[in-house]
N, C-alpha and C. Protein backbone atom coordinates (compact mmCIF):
# COMPACT_ATOMS: atom_id res chain seq x y z
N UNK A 1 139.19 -83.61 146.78
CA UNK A 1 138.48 -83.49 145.52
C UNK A 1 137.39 -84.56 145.39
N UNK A 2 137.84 -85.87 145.64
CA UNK A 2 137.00 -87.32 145.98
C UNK A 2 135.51 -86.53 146.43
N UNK A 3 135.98 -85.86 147.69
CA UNK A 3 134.76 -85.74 148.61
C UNK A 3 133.54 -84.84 147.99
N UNK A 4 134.38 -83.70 147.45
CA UNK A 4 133.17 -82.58 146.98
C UNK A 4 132.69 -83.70 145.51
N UNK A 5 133.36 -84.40 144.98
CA UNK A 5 132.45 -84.96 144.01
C UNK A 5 131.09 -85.95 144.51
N UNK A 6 131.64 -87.03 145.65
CA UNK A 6 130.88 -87.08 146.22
C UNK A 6 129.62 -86.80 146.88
N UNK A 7 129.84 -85.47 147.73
CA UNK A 7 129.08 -84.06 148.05
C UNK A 7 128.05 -83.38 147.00
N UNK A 8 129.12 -83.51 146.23
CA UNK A 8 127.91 -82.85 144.91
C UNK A 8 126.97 -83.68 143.94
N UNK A 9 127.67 -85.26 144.07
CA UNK A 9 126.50 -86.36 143.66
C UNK A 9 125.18 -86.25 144.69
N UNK A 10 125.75 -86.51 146.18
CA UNK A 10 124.38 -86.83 146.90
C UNK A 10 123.71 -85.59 147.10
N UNK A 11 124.11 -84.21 147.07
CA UNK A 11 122.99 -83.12 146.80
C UNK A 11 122.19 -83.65 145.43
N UNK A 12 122.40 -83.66 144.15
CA UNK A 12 121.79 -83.90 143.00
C UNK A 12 121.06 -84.85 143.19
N UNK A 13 121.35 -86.16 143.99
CA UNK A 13 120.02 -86.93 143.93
C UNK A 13 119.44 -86.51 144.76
N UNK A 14 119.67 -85.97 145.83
CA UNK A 14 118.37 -85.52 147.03
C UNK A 14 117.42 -84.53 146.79
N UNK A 15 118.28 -83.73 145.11
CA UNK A 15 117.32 -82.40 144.75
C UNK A 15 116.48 -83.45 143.90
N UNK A 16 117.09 -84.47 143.38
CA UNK A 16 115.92 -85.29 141.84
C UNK A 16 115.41 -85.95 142.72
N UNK A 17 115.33 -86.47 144.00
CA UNK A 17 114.36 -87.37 144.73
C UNK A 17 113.01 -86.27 145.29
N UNK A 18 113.58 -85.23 145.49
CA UNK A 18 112.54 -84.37 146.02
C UNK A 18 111.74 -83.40 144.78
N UNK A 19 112.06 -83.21 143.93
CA UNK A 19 111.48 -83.22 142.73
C UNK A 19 110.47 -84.32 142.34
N UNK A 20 110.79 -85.08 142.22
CA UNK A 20 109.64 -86.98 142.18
C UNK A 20 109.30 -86.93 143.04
N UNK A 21 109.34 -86.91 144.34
CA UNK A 21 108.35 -86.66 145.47
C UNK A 21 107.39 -85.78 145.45
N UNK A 22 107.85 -84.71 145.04
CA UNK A 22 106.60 -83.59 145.00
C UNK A 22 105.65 -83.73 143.59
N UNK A 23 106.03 -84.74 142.37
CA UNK A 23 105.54 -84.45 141.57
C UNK A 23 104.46 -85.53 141.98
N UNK A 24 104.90 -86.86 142.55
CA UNK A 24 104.36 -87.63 143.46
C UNK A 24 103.02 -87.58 143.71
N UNK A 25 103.11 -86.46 144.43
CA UNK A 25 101.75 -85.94 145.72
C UNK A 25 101.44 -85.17 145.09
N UNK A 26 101.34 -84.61 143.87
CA UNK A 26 100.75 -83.88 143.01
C UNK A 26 99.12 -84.44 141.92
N UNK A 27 100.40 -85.53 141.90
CA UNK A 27 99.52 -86.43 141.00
C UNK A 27 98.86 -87.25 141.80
N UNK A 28 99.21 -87.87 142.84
CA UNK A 28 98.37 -88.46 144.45
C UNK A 28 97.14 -87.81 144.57
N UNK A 29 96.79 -86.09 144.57
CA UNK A 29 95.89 -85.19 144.98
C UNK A 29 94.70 -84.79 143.51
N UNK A 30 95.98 -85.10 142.43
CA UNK A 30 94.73 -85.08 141.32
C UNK A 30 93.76 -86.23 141.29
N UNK A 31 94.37 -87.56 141.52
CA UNK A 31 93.56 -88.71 141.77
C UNK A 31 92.33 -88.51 142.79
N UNK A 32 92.91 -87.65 143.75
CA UNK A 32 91.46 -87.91 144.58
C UNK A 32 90.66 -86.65 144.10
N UNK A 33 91.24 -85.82 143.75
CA UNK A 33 90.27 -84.54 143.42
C UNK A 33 89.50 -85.43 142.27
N UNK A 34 89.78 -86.58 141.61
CA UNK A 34 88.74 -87.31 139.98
C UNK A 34 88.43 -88.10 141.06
N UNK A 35 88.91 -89.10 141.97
CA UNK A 35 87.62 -89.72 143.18
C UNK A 35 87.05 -88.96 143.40
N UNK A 36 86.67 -87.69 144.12
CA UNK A 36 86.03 -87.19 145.02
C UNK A 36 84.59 -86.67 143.90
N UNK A 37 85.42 -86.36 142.73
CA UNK A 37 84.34 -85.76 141.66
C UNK A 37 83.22 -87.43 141.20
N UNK A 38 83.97 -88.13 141.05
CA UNK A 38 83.46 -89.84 140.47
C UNK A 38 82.06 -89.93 141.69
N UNK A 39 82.58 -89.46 143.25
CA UNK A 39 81.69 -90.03 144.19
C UNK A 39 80.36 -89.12 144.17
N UNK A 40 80.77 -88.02 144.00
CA UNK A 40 79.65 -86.96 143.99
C UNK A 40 78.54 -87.35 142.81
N UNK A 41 78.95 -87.79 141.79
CA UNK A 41 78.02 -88.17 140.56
C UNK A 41 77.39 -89.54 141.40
N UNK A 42 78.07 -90.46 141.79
CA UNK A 42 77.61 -91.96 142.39
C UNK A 42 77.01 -91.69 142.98
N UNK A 43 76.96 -90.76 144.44
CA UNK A 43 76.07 -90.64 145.01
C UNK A 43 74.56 -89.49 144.55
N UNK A 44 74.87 -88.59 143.30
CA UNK A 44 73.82 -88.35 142.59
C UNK A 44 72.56 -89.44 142.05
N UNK A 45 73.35 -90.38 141.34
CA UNK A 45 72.39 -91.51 140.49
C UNK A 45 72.05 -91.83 141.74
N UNK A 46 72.63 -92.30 142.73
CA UNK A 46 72.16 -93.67 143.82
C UNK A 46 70.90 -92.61 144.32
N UNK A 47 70.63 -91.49 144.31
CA UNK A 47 69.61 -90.26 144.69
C UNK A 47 68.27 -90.52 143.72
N UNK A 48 68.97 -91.20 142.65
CA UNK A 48 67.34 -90.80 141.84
C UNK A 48 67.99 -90.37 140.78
N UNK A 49 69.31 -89.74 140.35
CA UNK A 49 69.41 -88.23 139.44
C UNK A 49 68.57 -86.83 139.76
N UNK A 50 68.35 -86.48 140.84
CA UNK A 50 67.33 -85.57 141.01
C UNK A 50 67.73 -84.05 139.63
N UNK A 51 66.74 -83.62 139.94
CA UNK A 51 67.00 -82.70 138.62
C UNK A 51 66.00 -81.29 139.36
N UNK A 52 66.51 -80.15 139.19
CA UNK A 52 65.23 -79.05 139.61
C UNK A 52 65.49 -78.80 140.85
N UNK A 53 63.92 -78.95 142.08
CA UNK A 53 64.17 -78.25 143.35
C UNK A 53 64.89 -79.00 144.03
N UNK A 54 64.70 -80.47 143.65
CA UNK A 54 65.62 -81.68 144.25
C UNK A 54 67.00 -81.89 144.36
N UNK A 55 67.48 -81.20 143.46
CA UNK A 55 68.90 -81.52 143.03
C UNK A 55 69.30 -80.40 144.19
N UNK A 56 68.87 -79.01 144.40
CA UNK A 56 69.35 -78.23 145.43
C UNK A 56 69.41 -78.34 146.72
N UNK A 57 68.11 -79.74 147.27
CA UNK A 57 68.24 -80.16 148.56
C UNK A 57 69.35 -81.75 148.35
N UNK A 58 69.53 -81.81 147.12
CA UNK A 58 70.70 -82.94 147.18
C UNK A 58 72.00 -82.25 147.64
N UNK A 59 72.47 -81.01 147.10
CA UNK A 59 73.62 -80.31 147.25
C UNK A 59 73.68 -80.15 148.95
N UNK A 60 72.97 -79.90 149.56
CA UNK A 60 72.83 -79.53 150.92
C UNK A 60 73.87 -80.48 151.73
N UNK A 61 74.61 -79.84 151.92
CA UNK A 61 75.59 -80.72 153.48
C UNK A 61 76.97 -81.16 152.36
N UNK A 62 77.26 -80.58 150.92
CA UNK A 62 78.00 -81.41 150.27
C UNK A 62 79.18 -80.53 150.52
N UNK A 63 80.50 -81.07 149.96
CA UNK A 63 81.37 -80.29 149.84
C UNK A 63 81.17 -78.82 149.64
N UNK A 64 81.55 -78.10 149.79
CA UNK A 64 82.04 -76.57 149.78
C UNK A 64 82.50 -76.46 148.36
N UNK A 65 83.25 -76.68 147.78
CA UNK A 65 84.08 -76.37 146.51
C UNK A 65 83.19 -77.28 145.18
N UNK A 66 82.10 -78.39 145.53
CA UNK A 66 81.43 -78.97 145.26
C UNK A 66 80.53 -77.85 144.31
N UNK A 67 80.39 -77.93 142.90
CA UNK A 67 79.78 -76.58 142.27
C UNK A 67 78.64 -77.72 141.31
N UNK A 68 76.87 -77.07 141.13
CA UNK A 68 76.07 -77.94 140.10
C UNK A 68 76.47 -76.60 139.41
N UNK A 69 76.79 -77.46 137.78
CA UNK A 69 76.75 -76.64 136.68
C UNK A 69 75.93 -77.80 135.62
N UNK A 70 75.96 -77.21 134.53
CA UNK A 70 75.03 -77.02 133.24
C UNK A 70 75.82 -76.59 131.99
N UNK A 71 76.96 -77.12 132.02
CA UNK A 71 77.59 -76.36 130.70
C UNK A 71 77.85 -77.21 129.40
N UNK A 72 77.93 -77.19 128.34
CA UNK A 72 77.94 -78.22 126.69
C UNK A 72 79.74 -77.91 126.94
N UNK A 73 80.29 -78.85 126.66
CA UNK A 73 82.04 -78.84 125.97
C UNK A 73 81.99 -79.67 125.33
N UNK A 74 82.80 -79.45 124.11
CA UNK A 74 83.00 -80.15 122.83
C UNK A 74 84.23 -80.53 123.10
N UNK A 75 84.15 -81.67 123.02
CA UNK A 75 85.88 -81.99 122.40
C UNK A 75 85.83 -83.35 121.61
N UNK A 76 86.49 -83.20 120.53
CA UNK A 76 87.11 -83.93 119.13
C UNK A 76 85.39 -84.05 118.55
N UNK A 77 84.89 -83.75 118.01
CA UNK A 77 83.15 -83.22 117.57
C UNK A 77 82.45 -83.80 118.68
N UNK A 78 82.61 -84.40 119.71
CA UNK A 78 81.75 -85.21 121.02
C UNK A 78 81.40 -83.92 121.97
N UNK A 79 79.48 -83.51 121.94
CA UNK A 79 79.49 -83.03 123.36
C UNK A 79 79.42 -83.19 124.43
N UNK A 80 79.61 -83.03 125.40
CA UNK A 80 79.47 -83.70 126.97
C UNK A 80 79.09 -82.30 127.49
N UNK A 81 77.81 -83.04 128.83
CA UNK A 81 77.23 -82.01 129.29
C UNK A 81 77.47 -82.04 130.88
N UNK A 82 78.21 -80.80 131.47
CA UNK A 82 78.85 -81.45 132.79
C UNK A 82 77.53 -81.10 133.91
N UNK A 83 77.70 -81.66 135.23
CA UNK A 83 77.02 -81.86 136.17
C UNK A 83 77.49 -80.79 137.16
N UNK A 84 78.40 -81.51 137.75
CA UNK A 84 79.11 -80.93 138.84
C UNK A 84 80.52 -80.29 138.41
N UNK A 85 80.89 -79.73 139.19
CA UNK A 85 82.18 -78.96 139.39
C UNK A 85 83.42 -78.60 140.02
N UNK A 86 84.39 -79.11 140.10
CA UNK A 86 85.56 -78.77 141.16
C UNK A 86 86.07 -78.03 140.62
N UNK A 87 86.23 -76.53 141.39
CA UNK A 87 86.69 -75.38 141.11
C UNK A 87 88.72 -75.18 142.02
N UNK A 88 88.13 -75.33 143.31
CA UNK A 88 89.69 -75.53 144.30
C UNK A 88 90.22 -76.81 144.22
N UNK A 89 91.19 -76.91 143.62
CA UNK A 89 92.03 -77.96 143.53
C UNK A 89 92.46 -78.72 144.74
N UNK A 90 92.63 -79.83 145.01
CA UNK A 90 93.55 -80.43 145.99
C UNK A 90 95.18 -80.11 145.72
N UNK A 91 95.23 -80.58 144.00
CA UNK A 91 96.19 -81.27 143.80
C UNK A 91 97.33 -79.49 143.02
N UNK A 92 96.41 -78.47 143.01
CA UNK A 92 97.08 -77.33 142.93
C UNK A 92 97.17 -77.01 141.36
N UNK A 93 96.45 -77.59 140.88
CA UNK A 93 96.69 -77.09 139.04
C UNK A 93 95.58 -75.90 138.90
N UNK A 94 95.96 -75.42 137.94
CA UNK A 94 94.73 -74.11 138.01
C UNK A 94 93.83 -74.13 136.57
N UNK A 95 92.52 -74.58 137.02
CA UNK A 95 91.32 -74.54 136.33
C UNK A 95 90.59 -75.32 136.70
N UNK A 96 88.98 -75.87 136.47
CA UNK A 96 88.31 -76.45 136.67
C UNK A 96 87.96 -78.11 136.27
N UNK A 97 87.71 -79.09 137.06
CA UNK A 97 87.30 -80.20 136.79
C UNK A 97 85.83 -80.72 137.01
N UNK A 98 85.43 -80.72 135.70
CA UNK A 98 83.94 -81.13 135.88
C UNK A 98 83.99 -82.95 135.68
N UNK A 99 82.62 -82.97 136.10
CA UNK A 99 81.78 -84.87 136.07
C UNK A 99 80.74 -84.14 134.65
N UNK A 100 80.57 -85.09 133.91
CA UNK A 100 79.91 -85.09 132.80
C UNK A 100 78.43 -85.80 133.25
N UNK A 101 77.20 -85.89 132.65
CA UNK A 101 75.83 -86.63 132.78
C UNK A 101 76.19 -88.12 132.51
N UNK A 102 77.47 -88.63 132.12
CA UNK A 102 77.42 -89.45 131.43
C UNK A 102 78.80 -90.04 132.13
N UNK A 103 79.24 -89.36 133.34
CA UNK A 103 80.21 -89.74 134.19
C UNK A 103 81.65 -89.49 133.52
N UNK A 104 81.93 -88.74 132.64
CA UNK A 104 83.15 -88.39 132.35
C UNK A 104 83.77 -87.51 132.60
N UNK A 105 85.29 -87.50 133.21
CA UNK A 105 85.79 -86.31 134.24
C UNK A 105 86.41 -85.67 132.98
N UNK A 106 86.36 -84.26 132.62
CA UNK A 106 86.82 -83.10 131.98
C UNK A 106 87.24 -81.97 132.50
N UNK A 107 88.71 -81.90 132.14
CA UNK A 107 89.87 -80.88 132.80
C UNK A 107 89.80 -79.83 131.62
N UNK A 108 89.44 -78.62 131.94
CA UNK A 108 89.31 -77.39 131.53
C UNK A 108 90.42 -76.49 132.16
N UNK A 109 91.41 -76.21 131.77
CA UNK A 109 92.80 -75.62 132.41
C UNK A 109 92.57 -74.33 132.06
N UNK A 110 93.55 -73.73 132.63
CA UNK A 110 93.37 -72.18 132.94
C UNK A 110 93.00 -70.96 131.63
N UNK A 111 93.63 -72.14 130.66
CA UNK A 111 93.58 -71.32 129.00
C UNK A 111 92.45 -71.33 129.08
N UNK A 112 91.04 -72.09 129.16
CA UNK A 112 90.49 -72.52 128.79
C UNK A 112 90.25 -74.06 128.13
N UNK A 113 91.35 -74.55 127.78
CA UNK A 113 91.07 -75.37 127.05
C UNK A 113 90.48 -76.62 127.67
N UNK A 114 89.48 -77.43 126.61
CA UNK A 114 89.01 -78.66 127.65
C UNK A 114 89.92 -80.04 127.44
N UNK A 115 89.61 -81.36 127.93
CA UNK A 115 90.48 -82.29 127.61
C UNK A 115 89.58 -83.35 128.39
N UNK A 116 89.77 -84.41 128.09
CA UNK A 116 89.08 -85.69 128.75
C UNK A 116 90.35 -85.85 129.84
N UNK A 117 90.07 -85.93 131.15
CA UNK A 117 90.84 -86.09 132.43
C UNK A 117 91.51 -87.48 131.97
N UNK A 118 93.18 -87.75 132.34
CA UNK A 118 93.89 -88.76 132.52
C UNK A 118 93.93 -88.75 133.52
N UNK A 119 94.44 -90.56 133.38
CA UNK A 119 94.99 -91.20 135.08
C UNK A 119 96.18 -90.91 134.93
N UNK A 120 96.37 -90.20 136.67
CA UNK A 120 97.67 -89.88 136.77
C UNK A 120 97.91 -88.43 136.96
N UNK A 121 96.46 -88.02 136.83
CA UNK A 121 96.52 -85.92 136.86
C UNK A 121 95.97 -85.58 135.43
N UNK A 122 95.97 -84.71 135.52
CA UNK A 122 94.70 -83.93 134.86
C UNK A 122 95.29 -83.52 133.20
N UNK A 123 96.66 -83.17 133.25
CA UNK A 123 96.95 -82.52 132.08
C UNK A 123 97.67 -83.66 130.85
């Protein structure tokens, strides 16, 4: 009897360790998906800010999933006007993360809804 209690403690932590592990590398992959978005704006300004025919030979050679947008989101009466776009996730959440003109990362989740990006993942 000892043993299966035993048995059935160290399954339960190996299922709650692998649970925190995966939530882990979840949140590991949202971090770089908000680096990877942070660098794309850095290396915009360090460009000039190009704007127009320029901005399309800036895109050239960039990421793939790398999207220029143009869109207004409101959130709490503040608009922010985004730049760029990460559409494919690293980190596997479903909706879009934009860079703002003004360098602020905004998580737009699958509802729609927008949100100013936290550290630590998106939602």
């Amino acid at each position: 009897m000892r043993t299966l209690v035993v048995l059935g403690s160290l399954i339960g932590l190996a299922a709650v360790s692998i649970v925190l592990w995966l939530k882990s590398e979840r949140m590991n992959f949202a971090e770089d998906d908000k680096t990877n978005l942070s660098y794309s704006y850095d290396r915009w300004a360090e460009a000039g800010r190009p704007l127009g025919a320029d901005i399309s030979n800036f895109m050239r050679g960039r990421d793939a999933y790398l999207t220029l947008t143009n869109r207004t989101i409101m959130i709490e009466s503040s608009n922010y006007f985004t730049l760029f776009a990460l559409k494919e996730l690293g980190s596997g959440y479903q909706g879009t993360l934009y860079v703002t003109t003004n360098r602020e990362l905004i998580w737009v989740d699958s509802s729609g809804a927008p949100h100013l990006a936290k550290r630590g993942g998106f939602p």
